[in-house]
Every structure is written in C-alpha cells, then in structure tokens.
C-alpha atoms as a PDB file:
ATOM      1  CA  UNK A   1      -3.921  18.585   7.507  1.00  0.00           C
ATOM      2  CA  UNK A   2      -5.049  16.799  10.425  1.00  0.00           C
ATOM      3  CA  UNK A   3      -9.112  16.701  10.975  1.00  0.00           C
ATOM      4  CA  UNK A   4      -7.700  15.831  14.741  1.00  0.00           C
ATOM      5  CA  UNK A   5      -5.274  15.755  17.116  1.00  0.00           C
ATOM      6  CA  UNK A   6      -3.156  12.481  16.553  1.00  0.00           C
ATOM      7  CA  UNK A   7      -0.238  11.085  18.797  1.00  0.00           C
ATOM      8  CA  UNK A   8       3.127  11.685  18.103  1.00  0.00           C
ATOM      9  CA  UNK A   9       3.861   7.820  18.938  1.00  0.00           C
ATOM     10  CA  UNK A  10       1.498   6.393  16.647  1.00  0.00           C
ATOM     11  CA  UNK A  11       2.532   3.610  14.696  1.00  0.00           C
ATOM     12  CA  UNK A  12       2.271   3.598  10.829  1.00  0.00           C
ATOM     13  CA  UNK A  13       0.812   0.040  10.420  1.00  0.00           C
ATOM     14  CA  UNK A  14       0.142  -0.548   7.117  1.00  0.00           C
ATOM     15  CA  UNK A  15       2.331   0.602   4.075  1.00  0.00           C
ATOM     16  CA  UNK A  16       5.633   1.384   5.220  1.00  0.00           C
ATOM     17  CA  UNK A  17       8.139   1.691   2.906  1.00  0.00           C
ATOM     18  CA  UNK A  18      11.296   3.524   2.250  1.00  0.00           C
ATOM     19  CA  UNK A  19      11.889   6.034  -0.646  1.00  0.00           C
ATOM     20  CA  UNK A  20      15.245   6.625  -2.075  1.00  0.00           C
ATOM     21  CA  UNK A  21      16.873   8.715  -4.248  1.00  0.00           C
ATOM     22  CA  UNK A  22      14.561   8.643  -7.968  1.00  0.00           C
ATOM     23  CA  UNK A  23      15.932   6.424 -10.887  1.00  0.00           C
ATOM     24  CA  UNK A  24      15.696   6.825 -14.603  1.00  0.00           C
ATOM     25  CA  UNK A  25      15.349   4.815 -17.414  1.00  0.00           C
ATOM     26  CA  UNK A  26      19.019   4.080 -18.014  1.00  0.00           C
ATOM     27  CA  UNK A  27      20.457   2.711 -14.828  1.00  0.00           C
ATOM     28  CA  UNK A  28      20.291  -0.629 -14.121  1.00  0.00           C
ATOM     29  CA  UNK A  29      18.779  -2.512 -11.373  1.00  0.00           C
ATOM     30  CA  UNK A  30      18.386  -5.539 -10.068  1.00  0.00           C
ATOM     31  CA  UNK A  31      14.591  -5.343 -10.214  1.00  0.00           C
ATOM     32  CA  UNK A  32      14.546  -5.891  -6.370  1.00  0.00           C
ATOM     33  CA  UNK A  33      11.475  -3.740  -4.324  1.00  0.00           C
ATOM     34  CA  UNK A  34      13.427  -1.495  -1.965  1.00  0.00           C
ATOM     35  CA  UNK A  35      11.272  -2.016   0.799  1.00  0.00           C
ATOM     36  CA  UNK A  36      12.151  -0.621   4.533  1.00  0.00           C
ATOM     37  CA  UNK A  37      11.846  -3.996   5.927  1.00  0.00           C
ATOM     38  CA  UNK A  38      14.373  -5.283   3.511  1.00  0.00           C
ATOM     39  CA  UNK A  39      14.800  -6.024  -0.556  1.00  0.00           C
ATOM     40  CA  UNK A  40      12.214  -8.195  -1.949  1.00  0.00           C
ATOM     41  CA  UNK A  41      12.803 -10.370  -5.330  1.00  0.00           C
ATOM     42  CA  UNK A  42       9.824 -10.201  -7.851  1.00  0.00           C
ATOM     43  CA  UNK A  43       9.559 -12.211 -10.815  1.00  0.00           C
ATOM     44  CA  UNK A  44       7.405 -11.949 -13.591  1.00  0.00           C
ATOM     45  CA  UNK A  45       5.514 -15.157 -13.592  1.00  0.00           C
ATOM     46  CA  UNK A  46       3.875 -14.074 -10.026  1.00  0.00           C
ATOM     47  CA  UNK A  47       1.733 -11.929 -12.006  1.00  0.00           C
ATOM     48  CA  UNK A  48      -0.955 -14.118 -12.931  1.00  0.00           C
ATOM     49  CA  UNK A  49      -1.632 -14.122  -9.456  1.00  0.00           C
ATOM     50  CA  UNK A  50      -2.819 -10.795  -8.634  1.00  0.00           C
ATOM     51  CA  UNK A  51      -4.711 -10.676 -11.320  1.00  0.00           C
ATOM     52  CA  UNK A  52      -6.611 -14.494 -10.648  1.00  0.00           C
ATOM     53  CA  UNK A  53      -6.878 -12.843  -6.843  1.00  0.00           C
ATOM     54  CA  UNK A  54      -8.646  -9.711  -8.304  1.00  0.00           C
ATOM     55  CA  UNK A  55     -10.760 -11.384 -10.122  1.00  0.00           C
ATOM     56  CA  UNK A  56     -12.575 -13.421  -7.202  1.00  0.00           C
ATOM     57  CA  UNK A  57     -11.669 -10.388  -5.205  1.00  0.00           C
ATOM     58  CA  UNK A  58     -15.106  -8.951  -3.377  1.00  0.00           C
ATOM     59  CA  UNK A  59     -13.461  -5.580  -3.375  1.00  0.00           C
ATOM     60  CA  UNK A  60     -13.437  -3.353  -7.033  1.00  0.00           C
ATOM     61  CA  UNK A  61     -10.404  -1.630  -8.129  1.00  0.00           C
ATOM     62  CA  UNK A  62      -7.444  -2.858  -6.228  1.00  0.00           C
ATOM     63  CA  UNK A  63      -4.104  -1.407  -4.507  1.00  0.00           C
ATOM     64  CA  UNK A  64      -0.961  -2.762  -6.368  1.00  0.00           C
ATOM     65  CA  UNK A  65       2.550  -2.752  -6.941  1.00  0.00           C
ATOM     66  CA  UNK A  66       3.443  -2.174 -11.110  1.00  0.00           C
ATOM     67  CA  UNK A  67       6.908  -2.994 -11.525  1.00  0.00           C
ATOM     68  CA  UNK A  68       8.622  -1.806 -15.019  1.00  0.00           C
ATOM     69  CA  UNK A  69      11.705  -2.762 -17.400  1.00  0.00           C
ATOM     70  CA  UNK A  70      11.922   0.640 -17.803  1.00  0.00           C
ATOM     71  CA  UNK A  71       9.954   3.230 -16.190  1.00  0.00           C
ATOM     72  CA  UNK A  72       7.184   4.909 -18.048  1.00  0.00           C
ATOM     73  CA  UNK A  73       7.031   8.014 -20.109  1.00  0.00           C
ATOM     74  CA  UNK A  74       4.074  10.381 -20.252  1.00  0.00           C
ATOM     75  CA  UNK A  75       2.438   8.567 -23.149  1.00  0.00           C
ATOM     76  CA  UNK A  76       2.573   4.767 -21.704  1.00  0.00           C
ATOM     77  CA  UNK A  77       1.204   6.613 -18.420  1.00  0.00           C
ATOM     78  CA  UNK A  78      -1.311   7.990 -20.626  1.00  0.00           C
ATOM     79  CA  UNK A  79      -2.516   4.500 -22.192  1.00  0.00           C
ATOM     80  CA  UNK A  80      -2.281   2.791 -18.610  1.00  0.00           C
ATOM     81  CA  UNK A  81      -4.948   5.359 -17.553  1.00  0.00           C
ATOM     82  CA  UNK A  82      -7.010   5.259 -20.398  1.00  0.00           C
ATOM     83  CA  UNK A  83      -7.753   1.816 -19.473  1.00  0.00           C
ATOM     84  CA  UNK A  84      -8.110   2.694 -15.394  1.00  0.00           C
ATOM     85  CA  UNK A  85      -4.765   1.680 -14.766  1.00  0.00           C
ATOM     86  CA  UNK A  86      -3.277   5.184 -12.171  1.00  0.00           C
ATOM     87  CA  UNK A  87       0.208   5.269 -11.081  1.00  0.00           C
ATOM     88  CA  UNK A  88       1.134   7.141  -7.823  1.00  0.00           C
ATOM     89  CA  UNK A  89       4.523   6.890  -5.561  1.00  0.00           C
ATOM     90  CA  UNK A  90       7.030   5.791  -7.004  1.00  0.00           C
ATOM     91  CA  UNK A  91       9.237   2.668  -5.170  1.00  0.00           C
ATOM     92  CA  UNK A  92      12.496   1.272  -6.137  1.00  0.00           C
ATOM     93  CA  UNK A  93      13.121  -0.464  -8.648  1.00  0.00           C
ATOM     94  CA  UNK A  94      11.320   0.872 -11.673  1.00  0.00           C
ATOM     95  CA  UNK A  95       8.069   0.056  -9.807  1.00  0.00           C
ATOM     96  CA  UNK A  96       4.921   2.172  -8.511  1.00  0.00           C
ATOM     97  CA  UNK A  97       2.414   2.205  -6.383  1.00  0.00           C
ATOM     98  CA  UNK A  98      -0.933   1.944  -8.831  1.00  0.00           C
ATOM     99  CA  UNK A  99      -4.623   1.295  -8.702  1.00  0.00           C
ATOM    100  CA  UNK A 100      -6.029  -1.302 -10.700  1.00  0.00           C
ATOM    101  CA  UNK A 101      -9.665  -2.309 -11.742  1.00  0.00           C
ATOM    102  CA  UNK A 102     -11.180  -5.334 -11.822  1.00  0.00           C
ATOM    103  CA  UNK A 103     -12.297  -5.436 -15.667  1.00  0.00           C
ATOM    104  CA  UNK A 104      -8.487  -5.140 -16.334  1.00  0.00           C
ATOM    105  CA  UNK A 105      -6.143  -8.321 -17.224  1.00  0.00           C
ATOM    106  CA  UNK A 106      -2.487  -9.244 -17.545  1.00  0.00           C
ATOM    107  CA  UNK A 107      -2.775  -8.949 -21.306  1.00  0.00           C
ATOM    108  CA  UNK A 108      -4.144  -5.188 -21.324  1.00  0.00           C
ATOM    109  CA  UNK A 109      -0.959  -3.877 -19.825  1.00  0.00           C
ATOM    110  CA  UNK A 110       1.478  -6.170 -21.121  1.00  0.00           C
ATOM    111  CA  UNK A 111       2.384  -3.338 -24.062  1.00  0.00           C
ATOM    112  CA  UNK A 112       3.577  -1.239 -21.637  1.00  0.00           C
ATOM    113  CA  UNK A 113       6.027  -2.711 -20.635  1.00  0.00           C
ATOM    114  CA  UNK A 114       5.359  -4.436 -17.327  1.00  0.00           C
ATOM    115  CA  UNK A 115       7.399  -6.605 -15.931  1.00  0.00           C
ATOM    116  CA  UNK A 116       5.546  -7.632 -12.446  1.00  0.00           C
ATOM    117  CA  UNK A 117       2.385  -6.403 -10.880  1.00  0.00           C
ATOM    118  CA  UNK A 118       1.421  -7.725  -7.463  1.00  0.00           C
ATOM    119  CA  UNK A 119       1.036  -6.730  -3.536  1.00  0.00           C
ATOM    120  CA  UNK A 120       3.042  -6.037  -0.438  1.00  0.00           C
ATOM    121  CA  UNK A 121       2.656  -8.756   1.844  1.00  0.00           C
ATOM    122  CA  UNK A 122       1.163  -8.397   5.284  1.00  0.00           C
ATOM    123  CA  UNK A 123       4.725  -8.204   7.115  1.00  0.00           C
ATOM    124  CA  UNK A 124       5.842  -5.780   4.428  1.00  0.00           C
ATOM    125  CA  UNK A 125       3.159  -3.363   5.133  1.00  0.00           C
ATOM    126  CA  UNK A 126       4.038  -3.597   9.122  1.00  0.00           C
ATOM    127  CA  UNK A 127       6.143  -1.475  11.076  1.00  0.00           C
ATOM    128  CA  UNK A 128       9.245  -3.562  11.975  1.00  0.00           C
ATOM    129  CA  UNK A 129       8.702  -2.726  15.791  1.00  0.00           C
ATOM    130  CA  UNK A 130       4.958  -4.855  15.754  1.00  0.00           C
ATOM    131  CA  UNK A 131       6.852  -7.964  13.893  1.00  0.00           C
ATOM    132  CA  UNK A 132       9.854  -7.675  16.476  1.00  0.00           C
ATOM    133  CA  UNK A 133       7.996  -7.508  19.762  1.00  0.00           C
ATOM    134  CA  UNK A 134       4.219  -6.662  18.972  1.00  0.00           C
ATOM    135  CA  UNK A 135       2.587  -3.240  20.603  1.00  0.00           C
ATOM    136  CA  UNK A 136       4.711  -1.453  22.361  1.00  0.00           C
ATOM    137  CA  UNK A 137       3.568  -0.145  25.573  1.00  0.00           C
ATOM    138  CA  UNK A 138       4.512   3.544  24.502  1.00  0.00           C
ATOM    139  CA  UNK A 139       1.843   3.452  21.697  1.00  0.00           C
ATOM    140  CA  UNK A 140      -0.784   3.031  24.277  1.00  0.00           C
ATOM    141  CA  UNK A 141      -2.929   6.406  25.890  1.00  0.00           C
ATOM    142  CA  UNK A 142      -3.940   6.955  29.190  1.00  0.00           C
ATOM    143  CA  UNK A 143      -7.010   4.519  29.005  1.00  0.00           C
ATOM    144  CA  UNK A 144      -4.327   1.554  27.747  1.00  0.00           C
ATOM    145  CA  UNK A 145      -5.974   1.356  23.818  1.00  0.00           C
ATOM    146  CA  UNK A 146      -3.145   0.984  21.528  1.00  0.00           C
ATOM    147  CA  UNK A 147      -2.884   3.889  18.557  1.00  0.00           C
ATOM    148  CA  UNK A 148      -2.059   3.531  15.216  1.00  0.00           C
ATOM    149  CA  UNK A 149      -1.610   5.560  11.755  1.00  0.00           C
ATOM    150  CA  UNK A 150      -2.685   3.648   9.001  1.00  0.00           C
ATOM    151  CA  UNK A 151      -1.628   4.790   5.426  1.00  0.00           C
ATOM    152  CA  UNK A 152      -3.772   3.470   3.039  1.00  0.00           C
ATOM    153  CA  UNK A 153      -3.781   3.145  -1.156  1.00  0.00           C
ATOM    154  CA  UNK A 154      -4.121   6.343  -2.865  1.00  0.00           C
ATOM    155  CA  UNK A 155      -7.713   5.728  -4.675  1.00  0.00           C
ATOM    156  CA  UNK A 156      -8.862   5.175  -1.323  1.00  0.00           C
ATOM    157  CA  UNK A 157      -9.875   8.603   0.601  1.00  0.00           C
ATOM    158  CA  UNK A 158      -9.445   8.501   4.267  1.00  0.00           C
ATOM    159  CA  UNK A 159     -12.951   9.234   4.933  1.00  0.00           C
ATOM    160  CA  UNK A 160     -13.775   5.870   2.977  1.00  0.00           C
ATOM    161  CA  UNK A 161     -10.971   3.724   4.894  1.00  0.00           C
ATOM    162  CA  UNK A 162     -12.641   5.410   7.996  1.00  0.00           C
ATOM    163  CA  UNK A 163     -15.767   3.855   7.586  1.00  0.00           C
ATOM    164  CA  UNK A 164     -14.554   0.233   6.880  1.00  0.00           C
ATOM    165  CA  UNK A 165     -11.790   0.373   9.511  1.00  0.00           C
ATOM    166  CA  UNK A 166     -14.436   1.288  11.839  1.00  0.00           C
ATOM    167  CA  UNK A 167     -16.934  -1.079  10.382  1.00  0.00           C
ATOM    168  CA  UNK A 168     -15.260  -4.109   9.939  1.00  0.00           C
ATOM    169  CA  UNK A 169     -12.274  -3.672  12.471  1.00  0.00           C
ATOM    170  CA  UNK A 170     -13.848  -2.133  15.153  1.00  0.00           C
ATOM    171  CA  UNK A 171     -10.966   0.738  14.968  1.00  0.00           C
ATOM    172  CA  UNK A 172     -11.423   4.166  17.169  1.00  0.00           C
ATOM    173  CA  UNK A 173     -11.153   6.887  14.340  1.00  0.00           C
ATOM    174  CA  UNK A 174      -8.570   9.542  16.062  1.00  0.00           C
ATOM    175  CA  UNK A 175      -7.842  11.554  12.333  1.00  0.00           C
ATOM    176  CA  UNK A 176      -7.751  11.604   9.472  1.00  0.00           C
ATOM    177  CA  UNK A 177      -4.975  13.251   6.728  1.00  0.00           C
ATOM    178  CA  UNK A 178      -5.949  13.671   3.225  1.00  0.00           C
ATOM    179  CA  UNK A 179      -2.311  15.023   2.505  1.00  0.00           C
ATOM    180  CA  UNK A 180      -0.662  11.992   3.832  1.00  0.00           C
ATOM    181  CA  UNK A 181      -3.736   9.591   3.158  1.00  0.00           C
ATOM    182  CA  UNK A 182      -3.216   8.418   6.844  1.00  0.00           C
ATOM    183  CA  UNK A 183      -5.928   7.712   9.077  1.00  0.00           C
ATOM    184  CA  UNK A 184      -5.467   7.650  12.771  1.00  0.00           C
ATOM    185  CA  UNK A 185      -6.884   4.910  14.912  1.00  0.00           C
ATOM    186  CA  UNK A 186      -6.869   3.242  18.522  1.00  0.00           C
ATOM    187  CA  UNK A 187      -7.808  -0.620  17.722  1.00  0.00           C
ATOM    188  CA  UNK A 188      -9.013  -1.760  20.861  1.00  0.00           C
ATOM    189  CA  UNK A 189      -8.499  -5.491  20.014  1.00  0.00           C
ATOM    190  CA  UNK A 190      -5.024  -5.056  18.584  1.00  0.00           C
ATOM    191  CA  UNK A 191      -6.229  -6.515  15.620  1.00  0.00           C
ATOM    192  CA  UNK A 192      -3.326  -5.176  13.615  1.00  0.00           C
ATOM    193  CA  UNK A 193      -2.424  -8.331  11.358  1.00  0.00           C
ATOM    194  CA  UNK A 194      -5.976  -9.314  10.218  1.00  0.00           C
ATOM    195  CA  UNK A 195      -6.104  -5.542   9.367  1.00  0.00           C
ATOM    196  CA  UNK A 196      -2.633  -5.684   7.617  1.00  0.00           C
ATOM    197  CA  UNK A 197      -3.898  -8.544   5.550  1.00  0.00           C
ATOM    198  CA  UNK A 198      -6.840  -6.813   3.883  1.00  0.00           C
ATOM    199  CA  UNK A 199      -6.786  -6.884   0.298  1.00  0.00           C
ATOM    200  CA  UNK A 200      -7.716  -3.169  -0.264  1.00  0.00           C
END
C-alpha cells in the first residue's frame, strides 16, 4: 500500500501505542491508557482542557483520546457522530482514538457517557528508542538524513499530513500508506520533538 519504497528501519515517530487483547463493557478497569511507553492515569477533570485548547486551537477538527465508563454501543456511536464526534482504534481502557470538531464542547458529549477526552503527550507519541538515546545511527541512509514513519490521526489523509510535514517541517516525503495512515519521511533537521508536539 506503499506509494514508495520505505526503509525497513524507519522509526514510527509519532503515535505509538500498544494494542491488547479487546475489552467489553463488563470487565473492570482501572481506567489507566495502556500505552507502549507505559500506563498513563487520566482523570476526568483534565477534560476541560482539551476542549479550552481546541477552542484557541488554529487547527479545525482535532485528534483525541475519548475515554469511556463503559464502552459505546452502536447507538451512542451513532449520536457521537451525528454531532462530528468519529471514533476509530480502539486503546485500553474503554478509550478510543476519535476526531473532534471545534464547534463541539464538553457538555455535547457528556450523555454519552464520557469519562475523559484529551491527547497523548509528545513523549507518548515517541518511539522509546528517540527518548532513550535520540536518532540512532541505523535510521540514517547512505547520504546520513535520518528516516522516519510518521502515523498520523485517522481524519487526516496522508497526502494532507504530506503537505504540512513538508511545509512546515521541512520533512523529505519517502511514502506514503493510506492503509496504515503512515507517511514516510527523512527530516533533515531531526526536528522530531517540535514535530511530535503538533497539535493535529
């Protein structure tokens, strides 16, 4: 599904995270995110936040994290999307990955019963190999420029992350995977945690 070739060394840089075994609405949990750099606690007063970020956001409909008491049926799926609200991967516990747009608010979701909504932040989206030692030299090719696969939010195609990693990064676009929603990159400047950081 590759447009190009793309290193079997590349990094995945942004989004990494573990999937385990599916859950369902009657076992209990913690409410920890079972992330593959370790278990994160959530709470659900952080919520205001993301949404008082999105709203001075300069981007529109924002990647999230929705975390449930219980996960959703088909009809509280159904409501979330009839207000924009899409669910995609799912990530332990009872949480997704979603898209969210800007006109929506805490209080338009709250009957679904949400218990968090928020980000991953910009370690949690690294590979644990940057935080530990930064680039490694085997990521680099022949001409020394480091490569990269970056997995980006599902309402975002690659072809759009292309042009803004390319834009406002300055990354080398290597391929591109609509399957995956990976784009491949060299980022001449290494500028891997200002890119990690972006809000998208």
């Amino acid at each position: 599904d590759w447009s190009s070739d793309v290193c079997s060394s590349d990094l995945v840089l942004t989004i990494e995270f573990c999937l385990v075994a599916g859950a369902s609405a009657a076992v209990s949990t913690d409410y920890h995110l079972r992330l593959r750099n370790g278990d994160r606690e959530v709470q659900p007063s952080q919520t205001g936040d993301f949404f008082r970020n999105a709203a001075a956001s300069r981007h529109g409909v924002r990647g999230a994290i929705i975390q449930f008491y219980q996960l959703p049926d088909k009809a509280t799926r159904q409501g979330l999307e009839a207000v924009g609200v899409k669910l995609y991967d799912y990530l332990p516990d009872m949480a997704f990955f979603a898209s969210i747009p800007p006109t929506v608010r805490e209080s338009d979701i709250a009957w679904a019963g949400v218990r968090w909504v928020g980000t991953l932040t910009r370690d949690e989206k690294l590979a644990q190999v940057l935080l530990a030692a930064g680039t490694p030299s085997w990521s680099r090719d022949s001409s020394g420029m480091a490569r990269f696969q970056i997995k980006v939010y599902n309402h975002i195609t690659p072809d759009d992350a292309a042009v803004w990693l390319n834009a406002e990064y300055g990354a080398v676009i290597l391929g591109k995977s609509t399957l995956a929603n990976v784009v491949a990159v060299g980022l001449p400047a290494e500028n891997w945690y200002d890119l990690a950081a972006d809000e998208r």
